[in-house]
N, C-alpha and C. Protein backbone atom coordinates (compact mmCIF):
# COMPACT_ATOMS: atom_id res chain seq x y z
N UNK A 1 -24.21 -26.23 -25.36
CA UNK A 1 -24.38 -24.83 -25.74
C UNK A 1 -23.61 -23.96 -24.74
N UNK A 2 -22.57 -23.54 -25.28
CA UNK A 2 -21.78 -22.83 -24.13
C UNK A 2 -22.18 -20.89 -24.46
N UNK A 3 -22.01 -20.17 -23.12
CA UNK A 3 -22.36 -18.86 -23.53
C UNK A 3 -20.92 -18.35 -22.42
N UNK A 4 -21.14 -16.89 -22.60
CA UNK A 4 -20.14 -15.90 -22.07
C UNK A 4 -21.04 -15.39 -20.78
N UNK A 5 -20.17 -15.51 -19.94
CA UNK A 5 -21.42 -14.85 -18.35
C UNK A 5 -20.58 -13.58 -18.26
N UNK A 6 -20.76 -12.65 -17.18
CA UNK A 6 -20.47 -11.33 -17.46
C UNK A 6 -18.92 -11.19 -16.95
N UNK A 7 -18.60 -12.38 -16.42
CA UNK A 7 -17.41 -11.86 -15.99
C UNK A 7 -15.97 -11.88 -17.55
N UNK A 8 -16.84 -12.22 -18.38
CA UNK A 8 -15.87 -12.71 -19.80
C UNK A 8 -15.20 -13.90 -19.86
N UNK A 9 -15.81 -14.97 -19.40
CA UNK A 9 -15.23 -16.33 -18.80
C UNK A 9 -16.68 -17.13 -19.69
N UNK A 10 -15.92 -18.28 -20.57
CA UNK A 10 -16.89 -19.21 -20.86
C UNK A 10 -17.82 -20.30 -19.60
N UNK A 11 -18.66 -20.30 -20.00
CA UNK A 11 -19.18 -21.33 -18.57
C UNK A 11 -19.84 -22.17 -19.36
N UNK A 12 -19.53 -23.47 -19.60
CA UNK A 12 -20.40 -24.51 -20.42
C UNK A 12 -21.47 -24.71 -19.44
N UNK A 13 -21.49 -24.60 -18.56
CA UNK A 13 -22.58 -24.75 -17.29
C UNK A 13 -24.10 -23.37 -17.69
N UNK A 14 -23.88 -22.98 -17.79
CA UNK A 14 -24.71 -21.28 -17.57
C UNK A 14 -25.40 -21.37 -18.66
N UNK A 15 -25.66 -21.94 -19.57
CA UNK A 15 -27.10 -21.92 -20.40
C UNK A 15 -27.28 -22.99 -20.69
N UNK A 16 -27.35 -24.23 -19.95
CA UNK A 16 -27.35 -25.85 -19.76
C UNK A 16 -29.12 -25.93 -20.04
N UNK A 17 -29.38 -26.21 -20.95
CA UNK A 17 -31.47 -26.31 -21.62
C UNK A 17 -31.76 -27.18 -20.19
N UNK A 18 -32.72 -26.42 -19.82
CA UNK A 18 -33.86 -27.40 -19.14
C UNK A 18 -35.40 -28.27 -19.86
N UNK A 19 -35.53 -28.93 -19.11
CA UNK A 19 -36.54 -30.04 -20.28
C UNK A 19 -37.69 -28.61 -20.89
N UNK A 20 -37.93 -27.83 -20.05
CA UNK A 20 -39.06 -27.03 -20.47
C UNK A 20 -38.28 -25.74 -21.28
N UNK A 21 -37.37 -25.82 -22.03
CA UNK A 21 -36.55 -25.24 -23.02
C UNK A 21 -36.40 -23.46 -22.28
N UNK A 22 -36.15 -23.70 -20.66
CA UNK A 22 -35.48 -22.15 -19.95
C UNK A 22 -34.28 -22.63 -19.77
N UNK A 23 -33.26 -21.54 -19.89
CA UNK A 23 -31.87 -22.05 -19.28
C UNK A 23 -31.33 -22.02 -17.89
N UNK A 24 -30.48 -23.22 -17.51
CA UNK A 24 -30.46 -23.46 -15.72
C UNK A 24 -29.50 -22.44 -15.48
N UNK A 25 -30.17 -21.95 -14.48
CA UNK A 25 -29.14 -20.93 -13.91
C UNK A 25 -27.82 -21.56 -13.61
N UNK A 26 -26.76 -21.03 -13.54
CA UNK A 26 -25.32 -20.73 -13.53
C UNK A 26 -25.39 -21.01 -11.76
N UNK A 27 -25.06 -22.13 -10.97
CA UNK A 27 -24.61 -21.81 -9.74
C UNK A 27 -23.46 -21.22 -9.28
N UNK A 28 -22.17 -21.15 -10.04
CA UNK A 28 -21.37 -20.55 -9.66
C UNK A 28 -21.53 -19.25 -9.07
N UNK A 29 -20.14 -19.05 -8.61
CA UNK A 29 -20.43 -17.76 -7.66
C UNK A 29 -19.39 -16.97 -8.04
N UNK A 30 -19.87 -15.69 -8.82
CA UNK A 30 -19.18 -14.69 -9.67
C UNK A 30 -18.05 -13.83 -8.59
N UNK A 31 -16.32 -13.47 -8.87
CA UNK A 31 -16.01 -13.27 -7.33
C UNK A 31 -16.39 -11.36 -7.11
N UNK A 32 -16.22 -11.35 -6.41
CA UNK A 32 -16.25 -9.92 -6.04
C UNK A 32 -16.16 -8.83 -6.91
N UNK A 33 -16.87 -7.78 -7.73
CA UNK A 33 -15.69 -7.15 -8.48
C UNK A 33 -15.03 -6.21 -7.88
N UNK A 34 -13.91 -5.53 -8.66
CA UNK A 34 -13.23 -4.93 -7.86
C UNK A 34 -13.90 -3.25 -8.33
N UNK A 35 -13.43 -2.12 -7.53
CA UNK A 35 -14.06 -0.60 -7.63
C UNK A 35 -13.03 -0.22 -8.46
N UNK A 36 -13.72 0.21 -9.52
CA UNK A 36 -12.86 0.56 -10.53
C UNK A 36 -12.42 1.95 -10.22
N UNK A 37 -10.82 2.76 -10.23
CA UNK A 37 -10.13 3.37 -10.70
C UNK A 37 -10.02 4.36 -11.91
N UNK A 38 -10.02 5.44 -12.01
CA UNK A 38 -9.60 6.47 -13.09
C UNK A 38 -8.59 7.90 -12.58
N UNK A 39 -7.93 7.32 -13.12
CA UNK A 39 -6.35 8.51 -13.36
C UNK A 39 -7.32 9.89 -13.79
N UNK A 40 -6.02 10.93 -13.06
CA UNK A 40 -6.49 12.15 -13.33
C UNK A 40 -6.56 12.53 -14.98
N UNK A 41 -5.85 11.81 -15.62
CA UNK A 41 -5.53 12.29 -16.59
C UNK A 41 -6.69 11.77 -17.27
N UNK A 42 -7.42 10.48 -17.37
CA UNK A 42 -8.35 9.62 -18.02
C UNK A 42 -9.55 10.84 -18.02
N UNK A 43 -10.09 11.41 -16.33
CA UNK A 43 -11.10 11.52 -16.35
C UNK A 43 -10.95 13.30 -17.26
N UNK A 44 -9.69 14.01 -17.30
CA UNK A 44 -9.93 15.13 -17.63
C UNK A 44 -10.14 14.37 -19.39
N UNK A 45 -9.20 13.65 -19.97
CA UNK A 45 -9.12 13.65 -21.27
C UNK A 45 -10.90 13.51 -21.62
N UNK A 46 -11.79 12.89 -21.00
CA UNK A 46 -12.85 12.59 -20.80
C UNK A 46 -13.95 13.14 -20.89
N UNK A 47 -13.61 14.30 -20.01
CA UNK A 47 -14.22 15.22 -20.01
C UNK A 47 -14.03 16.72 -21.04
N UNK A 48 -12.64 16.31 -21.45
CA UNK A 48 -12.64 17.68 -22.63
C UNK A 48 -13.36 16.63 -23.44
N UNK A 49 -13.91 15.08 -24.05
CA UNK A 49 -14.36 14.93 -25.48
C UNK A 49 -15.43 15.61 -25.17
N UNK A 50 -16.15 14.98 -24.00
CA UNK A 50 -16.98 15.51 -23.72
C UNK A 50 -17.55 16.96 -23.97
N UNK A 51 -16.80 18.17 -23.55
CA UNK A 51 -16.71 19.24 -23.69
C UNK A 51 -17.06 19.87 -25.41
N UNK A 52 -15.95 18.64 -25.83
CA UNK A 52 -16.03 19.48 -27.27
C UNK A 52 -17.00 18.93 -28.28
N UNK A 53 -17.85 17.92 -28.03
CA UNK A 53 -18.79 17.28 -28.84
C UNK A 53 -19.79 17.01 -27.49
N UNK A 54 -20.70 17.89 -26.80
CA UNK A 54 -21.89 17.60 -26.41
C UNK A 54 -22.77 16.59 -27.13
N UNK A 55 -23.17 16.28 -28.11
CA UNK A 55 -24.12 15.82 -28.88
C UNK A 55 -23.35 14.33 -28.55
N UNK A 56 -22.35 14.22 -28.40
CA UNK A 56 -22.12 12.94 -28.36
C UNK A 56 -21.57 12.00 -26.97
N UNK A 57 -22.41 12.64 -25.92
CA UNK A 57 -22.21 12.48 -24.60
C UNK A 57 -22.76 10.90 -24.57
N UNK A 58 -23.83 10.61 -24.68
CA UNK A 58 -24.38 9.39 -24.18
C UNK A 58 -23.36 7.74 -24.87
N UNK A 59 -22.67 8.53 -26.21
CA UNK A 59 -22.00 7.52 -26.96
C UNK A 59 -21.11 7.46 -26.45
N UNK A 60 -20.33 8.54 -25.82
CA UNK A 60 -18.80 8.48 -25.41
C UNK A 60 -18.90 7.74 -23.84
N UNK A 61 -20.13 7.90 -23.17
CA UNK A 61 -20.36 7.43 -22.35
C UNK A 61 -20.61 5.66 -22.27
N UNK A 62 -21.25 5.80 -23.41
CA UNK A 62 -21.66 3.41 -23.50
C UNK A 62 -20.34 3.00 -24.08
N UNK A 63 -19.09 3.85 -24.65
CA UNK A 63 -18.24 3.44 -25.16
C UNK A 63 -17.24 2.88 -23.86
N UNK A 64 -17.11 4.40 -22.92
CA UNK A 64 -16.12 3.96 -22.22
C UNK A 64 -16.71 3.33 -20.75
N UNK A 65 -17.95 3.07 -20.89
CA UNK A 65 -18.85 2.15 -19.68
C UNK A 65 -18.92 2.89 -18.61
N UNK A 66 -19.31 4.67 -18.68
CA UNK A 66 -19.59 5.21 -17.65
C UNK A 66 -20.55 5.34 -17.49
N UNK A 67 -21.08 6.33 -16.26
CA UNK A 67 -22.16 6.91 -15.95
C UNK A 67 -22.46 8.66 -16.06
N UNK A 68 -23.37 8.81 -15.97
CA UNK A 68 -23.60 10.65 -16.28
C UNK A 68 -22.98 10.86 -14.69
N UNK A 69 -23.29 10.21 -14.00
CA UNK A 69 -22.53 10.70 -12.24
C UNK A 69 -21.14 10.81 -12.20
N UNK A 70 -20.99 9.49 -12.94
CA UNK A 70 -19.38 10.26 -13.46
C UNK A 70 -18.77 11.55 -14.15
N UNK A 71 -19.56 12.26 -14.92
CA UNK A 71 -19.25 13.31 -15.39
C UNK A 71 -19.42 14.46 -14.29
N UNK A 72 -20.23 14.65 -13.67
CA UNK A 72 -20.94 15.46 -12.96
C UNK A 72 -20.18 15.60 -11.63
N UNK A 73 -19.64 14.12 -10.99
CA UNK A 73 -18.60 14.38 -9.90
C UNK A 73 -17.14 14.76 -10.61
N UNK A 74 -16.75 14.33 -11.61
CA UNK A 74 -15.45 14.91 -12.00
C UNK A 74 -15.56 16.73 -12.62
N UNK A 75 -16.57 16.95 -12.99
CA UNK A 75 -16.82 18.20 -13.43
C UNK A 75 -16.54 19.47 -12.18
N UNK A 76 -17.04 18.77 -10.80
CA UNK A 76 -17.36 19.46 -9.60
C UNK A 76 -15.65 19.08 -9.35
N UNK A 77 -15.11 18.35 -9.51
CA UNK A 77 -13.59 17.74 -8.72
C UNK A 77 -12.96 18.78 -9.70
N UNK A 78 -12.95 19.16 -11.33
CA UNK A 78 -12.56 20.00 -11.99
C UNK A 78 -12.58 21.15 -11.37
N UNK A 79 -13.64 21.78 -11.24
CA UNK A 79 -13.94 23.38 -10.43
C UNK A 79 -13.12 23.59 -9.52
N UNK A 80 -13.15 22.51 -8.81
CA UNK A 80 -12.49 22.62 -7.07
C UNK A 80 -10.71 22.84 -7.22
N UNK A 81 -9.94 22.00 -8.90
CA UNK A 81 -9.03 21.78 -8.71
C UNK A 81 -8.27 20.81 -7.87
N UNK A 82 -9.48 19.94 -7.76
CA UNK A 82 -8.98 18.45 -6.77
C UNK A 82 -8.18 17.60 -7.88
N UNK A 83 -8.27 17.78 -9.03
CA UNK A 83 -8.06 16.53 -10.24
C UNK A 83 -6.29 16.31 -10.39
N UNK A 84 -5.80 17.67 -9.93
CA UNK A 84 -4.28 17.71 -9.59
C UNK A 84 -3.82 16.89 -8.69
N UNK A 85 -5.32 16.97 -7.42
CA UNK A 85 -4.61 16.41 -6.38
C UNK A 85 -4.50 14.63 -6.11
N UNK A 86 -5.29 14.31 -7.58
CA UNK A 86 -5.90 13.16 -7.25
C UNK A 86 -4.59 12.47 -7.92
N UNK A 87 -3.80 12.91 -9.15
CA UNK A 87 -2.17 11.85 -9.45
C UNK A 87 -1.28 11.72 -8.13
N UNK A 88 -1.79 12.22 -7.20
CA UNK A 88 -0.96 12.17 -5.97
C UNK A 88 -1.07 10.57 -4.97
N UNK A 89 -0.11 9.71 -4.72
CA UNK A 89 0.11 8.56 -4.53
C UNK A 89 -0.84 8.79 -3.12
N UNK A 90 -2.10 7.45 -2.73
CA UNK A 90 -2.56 7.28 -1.30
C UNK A 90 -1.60 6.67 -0.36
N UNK A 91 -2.21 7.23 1.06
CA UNK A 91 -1.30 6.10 1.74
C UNK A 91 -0.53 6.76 2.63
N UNK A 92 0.61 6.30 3.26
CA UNK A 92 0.91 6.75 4.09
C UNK A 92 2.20 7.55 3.55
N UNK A 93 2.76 9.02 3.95
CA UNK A 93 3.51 9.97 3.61
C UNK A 93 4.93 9.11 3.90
N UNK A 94 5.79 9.40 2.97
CA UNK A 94 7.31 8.86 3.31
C UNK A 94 7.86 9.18 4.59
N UNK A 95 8.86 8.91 4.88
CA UNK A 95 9.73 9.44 6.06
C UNK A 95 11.01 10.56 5.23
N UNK A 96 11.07 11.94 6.15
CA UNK A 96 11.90 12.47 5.48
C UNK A 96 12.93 12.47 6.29
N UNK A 97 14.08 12.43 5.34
CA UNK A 97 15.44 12.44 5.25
C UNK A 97 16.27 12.41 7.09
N UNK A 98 15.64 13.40 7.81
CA UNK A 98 15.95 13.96 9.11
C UNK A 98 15.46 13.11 10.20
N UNK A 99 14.18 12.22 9.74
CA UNK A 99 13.35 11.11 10.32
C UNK A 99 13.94 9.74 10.62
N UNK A 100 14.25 9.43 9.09
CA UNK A 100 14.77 8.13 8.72
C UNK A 100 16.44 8.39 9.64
N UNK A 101 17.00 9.67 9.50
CA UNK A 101 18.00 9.58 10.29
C UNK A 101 18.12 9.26 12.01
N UNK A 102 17.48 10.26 12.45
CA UNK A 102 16.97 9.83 13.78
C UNK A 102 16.20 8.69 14.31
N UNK A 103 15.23 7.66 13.33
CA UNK A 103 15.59 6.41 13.83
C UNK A 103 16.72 5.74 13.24
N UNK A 104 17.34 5.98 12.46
CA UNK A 104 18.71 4.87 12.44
C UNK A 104 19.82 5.01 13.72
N UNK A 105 19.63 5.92 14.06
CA UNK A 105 20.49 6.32 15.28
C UNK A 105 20.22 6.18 17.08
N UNK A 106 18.46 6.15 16.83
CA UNK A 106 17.98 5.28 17.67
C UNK A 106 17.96 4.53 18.14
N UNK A 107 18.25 3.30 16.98
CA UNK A 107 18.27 1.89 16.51
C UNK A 107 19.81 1.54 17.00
N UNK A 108 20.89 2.45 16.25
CA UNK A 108 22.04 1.91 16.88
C UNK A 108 22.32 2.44 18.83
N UNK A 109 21.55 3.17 19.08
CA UNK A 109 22.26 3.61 20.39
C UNK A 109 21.47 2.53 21.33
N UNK A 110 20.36 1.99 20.91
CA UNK A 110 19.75 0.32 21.67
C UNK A 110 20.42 -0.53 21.87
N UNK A 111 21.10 -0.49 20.48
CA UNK A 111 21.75 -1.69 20.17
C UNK A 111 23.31 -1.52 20.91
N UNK A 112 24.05 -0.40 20.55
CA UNK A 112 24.69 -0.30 21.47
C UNK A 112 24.44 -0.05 23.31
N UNK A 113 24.03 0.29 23.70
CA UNK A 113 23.45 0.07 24.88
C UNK A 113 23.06 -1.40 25.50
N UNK A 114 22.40 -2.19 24.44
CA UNK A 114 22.67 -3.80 25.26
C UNK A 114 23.73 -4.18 24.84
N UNK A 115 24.97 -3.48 24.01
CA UNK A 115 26.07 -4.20 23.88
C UNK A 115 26.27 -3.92 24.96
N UNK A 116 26.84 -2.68 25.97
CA UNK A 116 27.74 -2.52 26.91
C UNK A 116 26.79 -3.13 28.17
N UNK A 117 25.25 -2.93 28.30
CA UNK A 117 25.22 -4.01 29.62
C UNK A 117 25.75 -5.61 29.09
N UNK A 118 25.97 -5.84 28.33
CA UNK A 118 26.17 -7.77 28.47
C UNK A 118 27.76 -7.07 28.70
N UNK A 119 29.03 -6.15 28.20
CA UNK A 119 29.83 -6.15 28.57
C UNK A 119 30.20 -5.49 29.98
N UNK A 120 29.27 -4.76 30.76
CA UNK A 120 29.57 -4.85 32.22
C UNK A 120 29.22 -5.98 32.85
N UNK A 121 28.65 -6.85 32.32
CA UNK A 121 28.66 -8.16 32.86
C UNK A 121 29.23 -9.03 32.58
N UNK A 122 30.15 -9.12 31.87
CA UNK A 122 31.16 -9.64 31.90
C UNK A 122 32.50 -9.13 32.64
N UNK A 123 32.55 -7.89 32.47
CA UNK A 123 33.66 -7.10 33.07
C UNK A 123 33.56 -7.62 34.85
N UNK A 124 32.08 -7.21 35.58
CA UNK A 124 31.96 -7.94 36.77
C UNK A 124 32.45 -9.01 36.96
N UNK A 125 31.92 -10.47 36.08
CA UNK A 125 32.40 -11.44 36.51
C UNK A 125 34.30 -11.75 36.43
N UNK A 126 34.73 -11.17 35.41
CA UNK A 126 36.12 -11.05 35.47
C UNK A 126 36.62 -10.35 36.63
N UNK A 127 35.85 -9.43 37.01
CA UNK A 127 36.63 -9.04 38.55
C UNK A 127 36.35 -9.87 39.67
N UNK A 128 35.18 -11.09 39.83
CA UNK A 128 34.87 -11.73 40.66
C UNK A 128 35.89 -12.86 40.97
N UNK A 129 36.17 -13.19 39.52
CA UNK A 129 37.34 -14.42 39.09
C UNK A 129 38.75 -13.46 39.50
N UNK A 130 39.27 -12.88 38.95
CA UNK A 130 40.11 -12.51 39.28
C UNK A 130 40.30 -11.99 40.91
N UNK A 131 39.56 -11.90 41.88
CA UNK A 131 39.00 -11.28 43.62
C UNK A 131 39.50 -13.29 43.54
N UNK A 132 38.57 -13.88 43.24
CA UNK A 132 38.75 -15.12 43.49
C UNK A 132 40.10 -15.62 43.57
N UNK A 133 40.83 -15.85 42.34
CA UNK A 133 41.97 -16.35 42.08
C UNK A 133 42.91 -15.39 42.53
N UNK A 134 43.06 -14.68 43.07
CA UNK A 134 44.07 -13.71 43.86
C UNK A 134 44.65 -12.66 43.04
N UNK A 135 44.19 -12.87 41.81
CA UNK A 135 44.68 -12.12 40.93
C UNK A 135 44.66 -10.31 41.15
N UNK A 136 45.75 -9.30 41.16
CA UNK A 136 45.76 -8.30 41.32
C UNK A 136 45.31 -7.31 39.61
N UNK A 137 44.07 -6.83 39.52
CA UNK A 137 43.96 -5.97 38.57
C UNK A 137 44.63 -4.38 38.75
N UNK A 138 45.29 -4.06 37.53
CA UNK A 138 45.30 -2.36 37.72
C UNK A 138 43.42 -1.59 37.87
N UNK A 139 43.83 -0.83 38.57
CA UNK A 139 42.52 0.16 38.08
C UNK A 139 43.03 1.07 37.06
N UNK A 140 41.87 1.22 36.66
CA UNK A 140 41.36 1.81 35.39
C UNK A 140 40.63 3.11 35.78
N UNK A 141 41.30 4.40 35.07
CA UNK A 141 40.56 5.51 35.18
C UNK A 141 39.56 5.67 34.46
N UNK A 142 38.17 6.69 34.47
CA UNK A 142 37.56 6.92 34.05
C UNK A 142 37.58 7.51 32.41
N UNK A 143 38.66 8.01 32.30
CA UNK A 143 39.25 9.01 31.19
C UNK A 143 40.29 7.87 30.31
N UNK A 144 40.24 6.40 30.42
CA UNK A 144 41.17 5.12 29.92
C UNK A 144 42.80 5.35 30.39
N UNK A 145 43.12 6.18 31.19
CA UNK A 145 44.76 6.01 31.70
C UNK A 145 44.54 4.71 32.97
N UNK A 146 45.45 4.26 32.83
CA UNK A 146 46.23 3.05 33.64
C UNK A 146 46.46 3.76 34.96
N UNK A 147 45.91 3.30 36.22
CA UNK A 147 46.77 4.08 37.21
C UNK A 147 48.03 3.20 38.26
């Protein structure tokens, strides 16, 4: 005898007859549910049926599996003009334009910056080798002329 448990999942397990004709409980373990969600738009459309057929509050309500608390906090979120604010994405605010620029430029002046220490260290050891091997370098001005 198989039945439907609430999650909408058959369980041949969950109404298994016991000798004294009660059914064995279901050990499984139903997972978490999740907190359901409603768009601004859901709860206003919702609330105008609402609006325009009172008499038929409790039906529109077992239809779409709410609660009267639901009406009553979106009614108050209506007044306030929060319901605009609620199509608005959570989370953390983008980076603007001037942001994202100033770290990319961040990013390269690091990066350039350990380029040129690994190349004064190299530049050193080429003057050590060259001090070594007798080798005569030009100097080099500050401004790149040859002197």
């Amino acid at each position: 005898m198989d039945s439907v448990n609430l999650d909408g999942h058959d369980h041949p397990r969950a109404a298994a007859p016991q000798r004294n004709g009660r059914a064995k409980p279901d050990p499984e373990v139903v997972p978490r549910a999740q907190r359901r969600r409603f768009s601004a738009s859901y709860k206003l459309k919702i609330l105008e049926e609402v609006d325009n057929d009172s008499s038929q509050v409790g039906a529109i309500l077992r239809r779409e599996g709410l609660y009267s608390s639901h009406l009553s906090e979106w009614r108050k979120q209506r007044r306030r003009g929060a319901l605009d604010a609620l199509d608005k994405k959570r989370g953390r605010k983008g980076k603007s334009a001037e942001q994202s620029e100033v770290e990319r430029l961040q990013r390269d002046n690091a990066r350039l910056q350990r380029e040129l220490a690994k190349a004064r260290v190299l530049i050193d050891a080429q003057k050590k080798l060259a001090e070594i091997l007798g080798v005569h370098l030009p100097k080099i001005a500050d401004n790149g002329e040859n002197e």
